[in-house]
PDB file of N, CA and C in Angstrom:
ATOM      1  N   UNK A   1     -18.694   1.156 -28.714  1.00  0.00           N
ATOM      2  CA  UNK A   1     -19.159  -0.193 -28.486  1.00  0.00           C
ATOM      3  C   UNK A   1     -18.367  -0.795 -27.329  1.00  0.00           C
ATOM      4  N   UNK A   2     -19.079  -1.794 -26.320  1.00  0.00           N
ATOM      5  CA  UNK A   2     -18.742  -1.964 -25.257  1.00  0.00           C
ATOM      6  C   UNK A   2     -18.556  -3.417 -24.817  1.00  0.00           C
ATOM      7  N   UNK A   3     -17.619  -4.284 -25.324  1.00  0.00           N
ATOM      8  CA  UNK A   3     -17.459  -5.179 -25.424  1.00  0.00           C
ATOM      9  C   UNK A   3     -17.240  -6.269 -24.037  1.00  0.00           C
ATOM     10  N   UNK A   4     -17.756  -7.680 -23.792  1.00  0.00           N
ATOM     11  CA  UNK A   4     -17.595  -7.749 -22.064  1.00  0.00           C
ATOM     12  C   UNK A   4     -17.534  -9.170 -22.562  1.00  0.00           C
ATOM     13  N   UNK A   5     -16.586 -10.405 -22.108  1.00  0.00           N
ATOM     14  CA  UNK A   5     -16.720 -11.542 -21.874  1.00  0.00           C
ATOM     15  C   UNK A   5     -16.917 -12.276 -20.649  1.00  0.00           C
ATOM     16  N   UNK A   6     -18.460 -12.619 -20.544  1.00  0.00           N
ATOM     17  CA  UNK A   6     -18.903 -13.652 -19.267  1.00  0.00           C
ATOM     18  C   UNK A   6     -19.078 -14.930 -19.375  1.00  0.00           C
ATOM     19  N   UNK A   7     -18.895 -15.614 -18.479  1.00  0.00           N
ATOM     20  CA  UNK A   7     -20.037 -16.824 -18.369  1.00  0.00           C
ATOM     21  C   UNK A   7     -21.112 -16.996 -18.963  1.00  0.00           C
ATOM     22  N   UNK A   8     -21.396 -17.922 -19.924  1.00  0.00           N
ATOM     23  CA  UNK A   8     -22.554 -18.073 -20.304  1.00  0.00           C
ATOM     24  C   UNK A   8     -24.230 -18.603 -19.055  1.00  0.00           C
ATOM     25  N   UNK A   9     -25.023 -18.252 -19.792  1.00  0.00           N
ATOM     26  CA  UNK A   9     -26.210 -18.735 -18.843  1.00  0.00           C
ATOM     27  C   UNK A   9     -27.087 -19.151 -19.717  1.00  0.00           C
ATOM     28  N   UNK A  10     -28.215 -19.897 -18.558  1.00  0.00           N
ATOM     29  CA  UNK A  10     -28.844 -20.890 -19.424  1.00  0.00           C
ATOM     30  C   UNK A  10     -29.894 -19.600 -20.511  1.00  0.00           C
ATOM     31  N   UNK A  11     -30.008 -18.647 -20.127  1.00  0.00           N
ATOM     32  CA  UNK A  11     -30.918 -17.041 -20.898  1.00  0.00           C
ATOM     33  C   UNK A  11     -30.100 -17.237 -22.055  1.00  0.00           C
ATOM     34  N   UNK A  12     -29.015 -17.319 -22.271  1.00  0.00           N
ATOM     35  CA  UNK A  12     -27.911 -16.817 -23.963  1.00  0.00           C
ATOM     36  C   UNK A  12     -27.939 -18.098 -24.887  1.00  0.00           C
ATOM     37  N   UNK A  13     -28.867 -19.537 -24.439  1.00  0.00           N
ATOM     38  CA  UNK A  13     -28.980 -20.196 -25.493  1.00  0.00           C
ATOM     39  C   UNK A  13     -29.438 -20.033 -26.683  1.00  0.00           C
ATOM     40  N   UNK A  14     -30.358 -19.062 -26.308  1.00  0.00           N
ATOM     41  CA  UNK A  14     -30.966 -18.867 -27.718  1.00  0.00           C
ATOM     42  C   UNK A  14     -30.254 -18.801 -29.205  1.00  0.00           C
ATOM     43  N   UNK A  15     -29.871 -17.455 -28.392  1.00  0.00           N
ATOM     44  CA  UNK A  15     -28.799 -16.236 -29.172  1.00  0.00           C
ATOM     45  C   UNK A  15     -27.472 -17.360 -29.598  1.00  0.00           C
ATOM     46  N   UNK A  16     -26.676 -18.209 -28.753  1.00  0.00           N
ATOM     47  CA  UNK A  16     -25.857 -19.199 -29.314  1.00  0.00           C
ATOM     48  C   UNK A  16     -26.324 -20.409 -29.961  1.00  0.00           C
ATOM     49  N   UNK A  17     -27.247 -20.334 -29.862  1.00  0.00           N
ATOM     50  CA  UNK A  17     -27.887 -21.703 -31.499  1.00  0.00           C
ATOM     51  C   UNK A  17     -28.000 -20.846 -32.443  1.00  0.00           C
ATOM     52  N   UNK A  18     -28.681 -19.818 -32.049  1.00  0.00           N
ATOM     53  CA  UNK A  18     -28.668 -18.912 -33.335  1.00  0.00           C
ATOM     54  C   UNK A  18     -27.191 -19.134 -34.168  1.00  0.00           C
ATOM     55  N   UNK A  19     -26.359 -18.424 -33.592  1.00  0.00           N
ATOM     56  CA  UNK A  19     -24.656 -18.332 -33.975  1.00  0.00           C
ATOM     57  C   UNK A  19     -24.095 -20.115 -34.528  1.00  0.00           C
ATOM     58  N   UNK A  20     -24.745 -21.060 -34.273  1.00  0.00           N
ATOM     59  CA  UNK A  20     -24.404 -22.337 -34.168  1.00  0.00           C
ATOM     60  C   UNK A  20     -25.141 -22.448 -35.776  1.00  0.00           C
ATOM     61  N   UNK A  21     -26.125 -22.369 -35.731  1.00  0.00           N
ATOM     62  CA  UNK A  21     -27.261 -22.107 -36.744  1.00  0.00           C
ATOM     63  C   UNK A  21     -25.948 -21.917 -38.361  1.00  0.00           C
ATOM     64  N   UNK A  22     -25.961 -20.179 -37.894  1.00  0.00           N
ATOM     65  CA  UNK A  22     -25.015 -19.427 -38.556  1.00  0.00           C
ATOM     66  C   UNK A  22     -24.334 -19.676 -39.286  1.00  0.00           C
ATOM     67  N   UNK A  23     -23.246 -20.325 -38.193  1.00  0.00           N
ATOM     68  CA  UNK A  23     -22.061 -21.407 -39.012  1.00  0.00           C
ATOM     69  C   UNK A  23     -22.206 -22.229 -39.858  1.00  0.00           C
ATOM     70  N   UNK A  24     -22.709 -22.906 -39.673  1.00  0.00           N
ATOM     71  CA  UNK A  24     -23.648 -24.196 -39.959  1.00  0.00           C
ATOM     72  C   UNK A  24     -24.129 -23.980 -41.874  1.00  0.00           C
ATOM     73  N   UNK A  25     -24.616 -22.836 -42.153  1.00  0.00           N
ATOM     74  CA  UNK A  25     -25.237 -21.866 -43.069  1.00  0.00           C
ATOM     75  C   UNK A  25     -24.125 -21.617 -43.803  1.00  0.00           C
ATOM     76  N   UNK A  26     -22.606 -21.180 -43.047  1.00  0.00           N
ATOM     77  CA  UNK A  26     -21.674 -20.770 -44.038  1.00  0.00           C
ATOM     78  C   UNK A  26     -20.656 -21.935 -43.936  1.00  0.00           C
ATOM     79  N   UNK A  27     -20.871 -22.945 -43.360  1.00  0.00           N
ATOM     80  CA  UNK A  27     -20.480 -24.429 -43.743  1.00  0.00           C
ATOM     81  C   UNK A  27     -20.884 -25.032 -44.917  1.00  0.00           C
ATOM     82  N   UNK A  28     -21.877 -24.179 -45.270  1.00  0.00           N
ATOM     83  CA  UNK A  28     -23.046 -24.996 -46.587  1.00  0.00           C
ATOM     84  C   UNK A  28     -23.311 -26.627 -45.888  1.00  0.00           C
ATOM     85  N   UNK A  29     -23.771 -26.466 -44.481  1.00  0.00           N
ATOM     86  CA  UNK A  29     -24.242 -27.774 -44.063  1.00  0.00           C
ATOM     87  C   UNK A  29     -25.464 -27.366 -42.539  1.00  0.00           C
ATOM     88  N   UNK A  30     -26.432 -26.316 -43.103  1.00  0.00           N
ATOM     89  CA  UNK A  30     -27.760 -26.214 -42.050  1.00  0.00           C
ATOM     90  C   UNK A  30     -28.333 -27.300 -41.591  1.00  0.00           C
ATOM     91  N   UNK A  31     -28.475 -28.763 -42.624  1.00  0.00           N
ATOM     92  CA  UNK A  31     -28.927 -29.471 -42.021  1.00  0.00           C
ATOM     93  C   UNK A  31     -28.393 -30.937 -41.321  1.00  0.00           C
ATOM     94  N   UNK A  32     -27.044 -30.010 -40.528  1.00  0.00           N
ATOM     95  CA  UNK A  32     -25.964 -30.869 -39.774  1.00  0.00           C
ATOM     96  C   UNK A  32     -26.702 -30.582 -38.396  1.00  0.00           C
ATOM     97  N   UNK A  33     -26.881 -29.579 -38.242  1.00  0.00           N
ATOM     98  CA  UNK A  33     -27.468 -29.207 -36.502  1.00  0.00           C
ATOM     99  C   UNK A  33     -28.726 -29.963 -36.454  1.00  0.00           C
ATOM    100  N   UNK A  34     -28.253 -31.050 -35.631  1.00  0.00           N
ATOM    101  CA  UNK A  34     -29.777 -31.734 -35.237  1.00  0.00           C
ATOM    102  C   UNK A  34     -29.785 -31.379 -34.113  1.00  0.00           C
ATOM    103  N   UNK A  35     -29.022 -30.817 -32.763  1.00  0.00           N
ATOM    104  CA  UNK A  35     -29.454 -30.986 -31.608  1.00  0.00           C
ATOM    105  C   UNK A  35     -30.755 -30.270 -31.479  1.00  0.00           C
ATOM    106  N   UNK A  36     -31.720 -30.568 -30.209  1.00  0.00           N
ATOM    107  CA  UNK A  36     -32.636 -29.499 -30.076  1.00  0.00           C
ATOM    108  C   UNK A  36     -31.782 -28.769 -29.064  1.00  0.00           C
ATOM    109  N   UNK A  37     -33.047 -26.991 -29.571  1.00  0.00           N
ATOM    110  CA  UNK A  37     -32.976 -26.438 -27.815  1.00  0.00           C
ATOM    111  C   UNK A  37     -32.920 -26.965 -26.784  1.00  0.00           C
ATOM    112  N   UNK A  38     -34.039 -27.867 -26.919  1.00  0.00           N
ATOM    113  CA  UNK A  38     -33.615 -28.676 -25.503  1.00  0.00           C
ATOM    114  C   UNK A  38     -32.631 -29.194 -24.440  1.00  0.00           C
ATOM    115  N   UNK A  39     -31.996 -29.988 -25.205  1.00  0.00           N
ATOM    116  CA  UNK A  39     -30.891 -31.285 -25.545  1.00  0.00           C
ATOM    117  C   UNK A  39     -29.545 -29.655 -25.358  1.00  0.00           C
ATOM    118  N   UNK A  40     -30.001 -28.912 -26.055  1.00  0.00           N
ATOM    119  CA  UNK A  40     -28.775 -27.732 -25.793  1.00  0.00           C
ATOM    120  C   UNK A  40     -28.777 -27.166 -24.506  1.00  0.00           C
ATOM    121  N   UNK A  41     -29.938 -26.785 -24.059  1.00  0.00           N
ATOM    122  CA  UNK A  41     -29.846 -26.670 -22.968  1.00  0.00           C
ATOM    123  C   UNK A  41     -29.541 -27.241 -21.596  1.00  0.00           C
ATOM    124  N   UNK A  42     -29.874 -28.307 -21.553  1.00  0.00           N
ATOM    125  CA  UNK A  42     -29.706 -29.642 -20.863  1.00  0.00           C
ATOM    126  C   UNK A  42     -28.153 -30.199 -21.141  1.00  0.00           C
ATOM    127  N   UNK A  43     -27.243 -30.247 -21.940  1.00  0.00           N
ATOM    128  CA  UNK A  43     -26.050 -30.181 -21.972  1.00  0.00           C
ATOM    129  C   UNK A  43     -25.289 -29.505 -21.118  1.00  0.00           C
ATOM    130  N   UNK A  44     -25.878 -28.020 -21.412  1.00  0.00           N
ATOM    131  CA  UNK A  44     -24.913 -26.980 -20.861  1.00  0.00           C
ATOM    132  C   UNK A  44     -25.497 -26.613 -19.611  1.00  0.00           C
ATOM    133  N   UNK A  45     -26.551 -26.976 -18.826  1.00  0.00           N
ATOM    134  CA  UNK A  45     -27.460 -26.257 -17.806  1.00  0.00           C
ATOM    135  C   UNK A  45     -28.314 -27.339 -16.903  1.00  0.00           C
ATOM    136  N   UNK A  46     -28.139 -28.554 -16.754  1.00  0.00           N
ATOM    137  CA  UNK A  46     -28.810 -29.419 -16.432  1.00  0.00           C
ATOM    138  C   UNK A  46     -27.928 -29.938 -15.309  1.00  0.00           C
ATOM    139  N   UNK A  47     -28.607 -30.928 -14.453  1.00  0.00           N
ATOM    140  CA  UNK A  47     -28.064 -31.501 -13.688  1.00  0.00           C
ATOM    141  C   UNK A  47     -26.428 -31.773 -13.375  1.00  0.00           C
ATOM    142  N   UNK A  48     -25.942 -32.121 -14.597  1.00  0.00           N
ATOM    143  CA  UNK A  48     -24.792 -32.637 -14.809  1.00  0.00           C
ATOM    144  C   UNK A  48     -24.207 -32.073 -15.941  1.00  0.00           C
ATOM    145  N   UNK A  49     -23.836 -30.966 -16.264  1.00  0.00           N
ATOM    146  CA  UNK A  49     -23.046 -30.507 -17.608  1.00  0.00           C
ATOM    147  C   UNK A  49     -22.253 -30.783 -18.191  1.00  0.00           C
ATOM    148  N   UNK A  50     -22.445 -31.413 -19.055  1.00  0.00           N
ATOM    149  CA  UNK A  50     -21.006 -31.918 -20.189  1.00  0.00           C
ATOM    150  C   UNK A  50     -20.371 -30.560 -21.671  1.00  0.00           C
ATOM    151  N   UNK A  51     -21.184 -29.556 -21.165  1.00  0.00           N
ATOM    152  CA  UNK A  51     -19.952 -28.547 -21.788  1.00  0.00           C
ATOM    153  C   UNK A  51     -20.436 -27.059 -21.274  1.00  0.00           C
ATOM    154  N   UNK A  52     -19.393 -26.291 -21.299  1.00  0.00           N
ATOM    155  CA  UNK A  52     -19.321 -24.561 -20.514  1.00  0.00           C
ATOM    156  C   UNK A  52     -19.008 -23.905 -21.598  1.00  0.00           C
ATOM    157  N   UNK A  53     -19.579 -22.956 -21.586  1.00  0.00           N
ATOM    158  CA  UNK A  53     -19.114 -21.916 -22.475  1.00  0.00           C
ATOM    159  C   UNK A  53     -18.728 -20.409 -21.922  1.00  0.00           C
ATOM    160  N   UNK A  54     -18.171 -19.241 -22.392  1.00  0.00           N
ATOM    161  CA  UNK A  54     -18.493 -17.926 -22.660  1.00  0.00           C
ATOM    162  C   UNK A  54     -18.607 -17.280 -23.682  1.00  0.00           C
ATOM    163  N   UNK A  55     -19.694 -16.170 -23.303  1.00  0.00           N
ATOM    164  CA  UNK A  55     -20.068 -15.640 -24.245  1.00  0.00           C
ATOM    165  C   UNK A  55     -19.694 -13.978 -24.174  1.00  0.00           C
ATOM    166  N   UNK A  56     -19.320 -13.690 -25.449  1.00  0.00           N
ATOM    167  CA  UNK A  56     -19.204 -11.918 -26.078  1.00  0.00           C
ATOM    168  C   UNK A  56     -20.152 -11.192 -26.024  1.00  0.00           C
ATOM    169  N   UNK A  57     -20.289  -9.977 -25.300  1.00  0.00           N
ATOM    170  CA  UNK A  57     -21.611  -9.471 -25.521  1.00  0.00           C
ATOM    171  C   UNK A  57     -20.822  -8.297 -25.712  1.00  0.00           C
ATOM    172  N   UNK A  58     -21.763  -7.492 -26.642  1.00  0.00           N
ATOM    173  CA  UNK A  58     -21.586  -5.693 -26.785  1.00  0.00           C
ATOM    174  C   UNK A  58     -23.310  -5.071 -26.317  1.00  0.00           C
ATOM    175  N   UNK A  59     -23.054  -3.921 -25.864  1.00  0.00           N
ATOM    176  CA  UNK A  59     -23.565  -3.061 -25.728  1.00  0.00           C
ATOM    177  C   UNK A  59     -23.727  -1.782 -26.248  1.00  0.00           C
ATOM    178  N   UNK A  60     -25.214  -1.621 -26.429  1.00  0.00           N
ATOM    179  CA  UNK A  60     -25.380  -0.705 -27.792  1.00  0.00           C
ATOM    180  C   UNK A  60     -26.015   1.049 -26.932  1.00  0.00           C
ATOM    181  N   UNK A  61     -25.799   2.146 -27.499  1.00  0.00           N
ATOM    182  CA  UNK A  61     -25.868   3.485 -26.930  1.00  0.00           C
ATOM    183  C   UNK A  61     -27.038   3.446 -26.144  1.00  0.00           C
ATOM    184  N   UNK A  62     -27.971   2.524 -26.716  1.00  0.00           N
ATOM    185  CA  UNK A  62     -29.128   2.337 -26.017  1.00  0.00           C
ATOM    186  C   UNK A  62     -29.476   1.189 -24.602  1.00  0.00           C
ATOM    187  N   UNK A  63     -28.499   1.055 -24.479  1.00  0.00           N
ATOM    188  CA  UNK A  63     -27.636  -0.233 -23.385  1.00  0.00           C
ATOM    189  C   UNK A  63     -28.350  -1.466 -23.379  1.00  0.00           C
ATOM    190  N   UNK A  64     -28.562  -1.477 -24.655  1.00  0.00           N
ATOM    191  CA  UNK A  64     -29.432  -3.703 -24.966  1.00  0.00           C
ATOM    192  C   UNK A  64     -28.086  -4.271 -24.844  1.00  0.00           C
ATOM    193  N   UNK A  65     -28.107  -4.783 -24.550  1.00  0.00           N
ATOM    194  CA  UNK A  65     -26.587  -6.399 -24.523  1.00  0.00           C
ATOM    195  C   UNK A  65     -27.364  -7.362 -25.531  1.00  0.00           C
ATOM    196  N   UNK A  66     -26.167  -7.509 -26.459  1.00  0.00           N
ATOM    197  CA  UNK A  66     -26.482  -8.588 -27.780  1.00  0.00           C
ATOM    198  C   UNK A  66     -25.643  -9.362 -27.547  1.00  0.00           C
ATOM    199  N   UNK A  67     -25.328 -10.660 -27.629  1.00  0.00           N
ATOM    200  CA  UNK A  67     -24.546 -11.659 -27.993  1.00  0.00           C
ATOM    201  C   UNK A  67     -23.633 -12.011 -29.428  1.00  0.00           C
ATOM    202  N   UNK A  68     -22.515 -11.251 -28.932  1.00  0.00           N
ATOM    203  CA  UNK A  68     -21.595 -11.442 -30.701  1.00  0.00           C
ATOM    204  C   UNK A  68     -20.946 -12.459 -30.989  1.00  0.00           C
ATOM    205  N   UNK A  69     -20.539 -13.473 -29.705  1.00  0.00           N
ATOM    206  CA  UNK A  69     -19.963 -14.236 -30.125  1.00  0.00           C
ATOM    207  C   UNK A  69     -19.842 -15.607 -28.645  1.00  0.00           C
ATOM    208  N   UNK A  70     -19.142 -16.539 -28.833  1.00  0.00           N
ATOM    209  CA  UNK A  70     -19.215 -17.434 -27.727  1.00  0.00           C
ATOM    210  C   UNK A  70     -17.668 -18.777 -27.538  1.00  0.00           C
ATOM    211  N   UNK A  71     -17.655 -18.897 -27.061  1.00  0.00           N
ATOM    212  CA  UNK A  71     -16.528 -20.416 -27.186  1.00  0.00           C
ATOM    213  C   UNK A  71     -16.762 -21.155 -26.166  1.00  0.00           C
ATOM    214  N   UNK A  72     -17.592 -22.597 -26.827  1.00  0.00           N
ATOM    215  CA  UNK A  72     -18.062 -23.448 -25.888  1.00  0.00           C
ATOM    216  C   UNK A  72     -16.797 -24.520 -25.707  1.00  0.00           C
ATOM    217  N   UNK A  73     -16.621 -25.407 -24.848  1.00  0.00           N
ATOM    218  CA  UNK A  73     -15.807 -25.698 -24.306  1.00  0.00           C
ATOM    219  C   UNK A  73     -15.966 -27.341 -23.437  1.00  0.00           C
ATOM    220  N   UNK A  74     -15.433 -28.162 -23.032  1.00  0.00           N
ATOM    221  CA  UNK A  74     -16.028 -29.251 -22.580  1.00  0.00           C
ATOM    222  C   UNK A  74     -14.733 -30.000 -21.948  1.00  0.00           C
ATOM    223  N   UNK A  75     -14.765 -30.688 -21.010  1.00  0.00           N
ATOM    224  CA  UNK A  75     -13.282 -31.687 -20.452  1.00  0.00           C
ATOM    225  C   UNK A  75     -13.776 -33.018 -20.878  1.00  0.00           C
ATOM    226  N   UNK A  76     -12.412 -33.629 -21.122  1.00  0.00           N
ATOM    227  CA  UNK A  76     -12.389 -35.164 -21.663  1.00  0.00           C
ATOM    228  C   UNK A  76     -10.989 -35.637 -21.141  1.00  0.00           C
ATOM    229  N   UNK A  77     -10.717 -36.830 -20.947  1.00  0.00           N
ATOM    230  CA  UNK A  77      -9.709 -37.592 -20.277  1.00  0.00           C
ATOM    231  C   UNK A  77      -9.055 -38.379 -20.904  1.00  0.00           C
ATOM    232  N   UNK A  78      -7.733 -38.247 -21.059  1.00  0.00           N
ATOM    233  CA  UNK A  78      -6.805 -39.217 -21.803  1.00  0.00           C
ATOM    234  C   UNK A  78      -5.886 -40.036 -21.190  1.00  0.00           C
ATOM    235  N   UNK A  79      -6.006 -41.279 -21.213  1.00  0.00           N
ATOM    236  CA  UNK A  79      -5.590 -42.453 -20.712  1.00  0.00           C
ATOM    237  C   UNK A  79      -3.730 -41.909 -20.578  1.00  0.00           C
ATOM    238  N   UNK A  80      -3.432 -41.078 -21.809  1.00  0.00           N
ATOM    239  CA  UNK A  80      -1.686 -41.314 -21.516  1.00  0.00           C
ATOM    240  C   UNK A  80      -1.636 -39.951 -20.552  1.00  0.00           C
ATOM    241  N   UNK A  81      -2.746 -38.976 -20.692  1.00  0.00           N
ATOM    242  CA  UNK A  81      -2.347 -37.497 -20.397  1.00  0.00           C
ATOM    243  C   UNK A  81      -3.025 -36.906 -19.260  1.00  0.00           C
ATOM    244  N   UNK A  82      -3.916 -37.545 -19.158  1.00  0.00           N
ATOM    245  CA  UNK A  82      -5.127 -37.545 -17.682  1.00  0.00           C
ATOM    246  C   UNK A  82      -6.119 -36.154 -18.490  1.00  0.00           C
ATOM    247  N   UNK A  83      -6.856 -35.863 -17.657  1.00  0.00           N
ATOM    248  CA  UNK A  83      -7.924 -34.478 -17.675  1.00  0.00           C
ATOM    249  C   UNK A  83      -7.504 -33.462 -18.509  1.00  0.00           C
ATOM    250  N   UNK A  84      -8.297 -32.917 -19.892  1.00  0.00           N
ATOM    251  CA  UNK A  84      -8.005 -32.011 -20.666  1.00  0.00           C
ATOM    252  C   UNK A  84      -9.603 -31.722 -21.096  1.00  0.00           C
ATOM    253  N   UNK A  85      -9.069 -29.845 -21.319  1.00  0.00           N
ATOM    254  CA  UNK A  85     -10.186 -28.875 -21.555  1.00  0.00           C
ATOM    255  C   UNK A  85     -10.097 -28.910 -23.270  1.00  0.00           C
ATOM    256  N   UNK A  86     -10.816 -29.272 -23.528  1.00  0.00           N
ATOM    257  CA  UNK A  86     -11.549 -29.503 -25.652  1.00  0.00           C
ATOM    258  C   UNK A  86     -12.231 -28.358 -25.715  1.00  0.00           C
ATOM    259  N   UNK A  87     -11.464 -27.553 -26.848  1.00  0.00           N
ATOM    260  CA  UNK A  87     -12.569 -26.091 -26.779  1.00  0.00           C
ATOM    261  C   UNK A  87     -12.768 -26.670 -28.622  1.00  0.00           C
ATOM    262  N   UNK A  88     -14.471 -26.934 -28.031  1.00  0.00           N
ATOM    263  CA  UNK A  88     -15.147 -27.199 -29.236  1.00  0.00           C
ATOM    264  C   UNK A  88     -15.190 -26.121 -30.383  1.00  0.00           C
ATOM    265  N   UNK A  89     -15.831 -25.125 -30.418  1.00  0.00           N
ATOM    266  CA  UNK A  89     -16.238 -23.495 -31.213  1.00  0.00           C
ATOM    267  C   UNK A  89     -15.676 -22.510 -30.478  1.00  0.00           C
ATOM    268  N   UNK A  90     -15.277 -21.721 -31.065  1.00  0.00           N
ATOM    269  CA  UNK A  90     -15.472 -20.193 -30.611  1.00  0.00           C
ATOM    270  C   UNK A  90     -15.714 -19.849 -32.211  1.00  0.00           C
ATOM    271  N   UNK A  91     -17.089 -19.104 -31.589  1.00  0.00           N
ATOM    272  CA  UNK A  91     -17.608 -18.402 -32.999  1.00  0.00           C
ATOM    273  C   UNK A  91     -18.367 -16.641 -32.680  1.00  0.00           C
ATOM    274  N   UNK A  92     -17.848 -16.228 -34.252  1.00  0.00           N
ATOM    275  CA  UNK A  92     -17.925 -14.417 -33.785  1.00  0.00           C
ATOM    276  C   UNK A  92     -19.215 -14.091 -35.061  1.00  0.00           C
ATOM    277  N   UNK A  93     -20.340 -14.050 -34.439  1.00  0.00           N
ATOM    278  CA  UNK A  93     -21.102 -13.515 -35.987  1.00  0.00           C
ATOM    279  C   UNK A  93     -20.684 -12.423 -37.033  1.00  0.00           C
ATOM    280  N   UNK A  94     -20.954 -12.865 -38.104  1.00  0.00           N
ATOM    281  CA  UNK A  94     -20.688 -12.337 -38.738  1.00  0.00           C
ATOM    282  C   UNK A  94     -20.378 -10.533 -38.981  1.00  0.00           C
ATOM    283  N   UNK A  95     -20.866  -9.899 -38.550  1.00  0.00           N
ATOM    284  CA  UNK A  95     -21.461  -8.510 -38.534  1.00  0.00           C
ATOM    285  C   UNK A  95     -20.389  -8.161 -37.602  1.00  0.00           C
ATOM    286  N   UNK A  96     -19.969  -9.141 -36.468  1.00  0.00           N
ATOM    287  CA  UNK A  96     -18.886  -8.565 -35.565  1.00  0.00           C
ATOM    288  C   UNK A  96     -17.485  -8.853 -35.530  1.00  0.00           C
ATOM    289  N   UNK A  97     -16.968  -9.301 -36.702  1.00  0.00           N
ATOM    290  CA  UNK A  97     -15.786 -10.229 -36.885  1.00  0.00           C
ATOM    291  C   UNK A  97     -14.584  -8.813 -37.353  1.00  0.00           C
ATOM    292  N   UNK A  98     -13.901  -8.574 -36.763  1.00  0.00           N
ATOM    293  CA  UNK A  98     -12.607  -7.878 -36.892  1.00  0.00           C
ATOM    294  C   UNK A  98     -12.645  -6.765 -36.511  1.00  0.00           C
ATOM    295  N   UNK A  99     -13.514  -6.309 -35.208  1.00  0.00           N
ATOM    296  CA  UNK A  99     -14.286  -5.089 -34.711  1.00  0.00           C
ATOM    297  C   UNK A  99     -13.284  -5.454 -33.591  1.00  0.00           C
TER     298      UNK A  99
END
């Protein structure tokens, strides 16, 4: 297994709501995620982005690239401390956690 951390793109939203989804499920709180696709996309990929992520991908013998995992990420500004990076999630699905 062939593990690679990139830049996310606006193509790997899916696959990271999915994982958002996920959590969410073993939070025992699915119906916390209100954002849409949309609104997700447009966050991270729109004009003006208010958060970045990367994402985990493996590669399988058959060379598909899956998305195992991600850590989205966002800057915010503090009056005593100036400009700081807030890493919202990093999340590893399930199936790929201690691999």
């Amino acid at each position: 297994m062939n593990i690679k951390i990139r830049p996310a793109t606006k193509a790997d939203c899916p696959a990271m709501m999915k994982l958002i989804k996920e959590l969410a499920l073993f939070e025992k709180a699915p119906d916390e995620v209100t954002v849409s696709m949309e609104q997700f996309i447009e966050g991270g990929f729109g004009p003006t982005p208010v958060w970045w992520a990367y994402v985990a991908t493996f590669t399988t013998v058959d060379e598909n690239e899956y998305i195992s995992g991600f850590a989205l990420y966002y800057i915010r500004y503090s009056t005593w401390k100036g400009q700081r990076m807030y890493l919202e999630d990093i999340l590893v699905t399930e199936k790929m956690r201690g691999k």
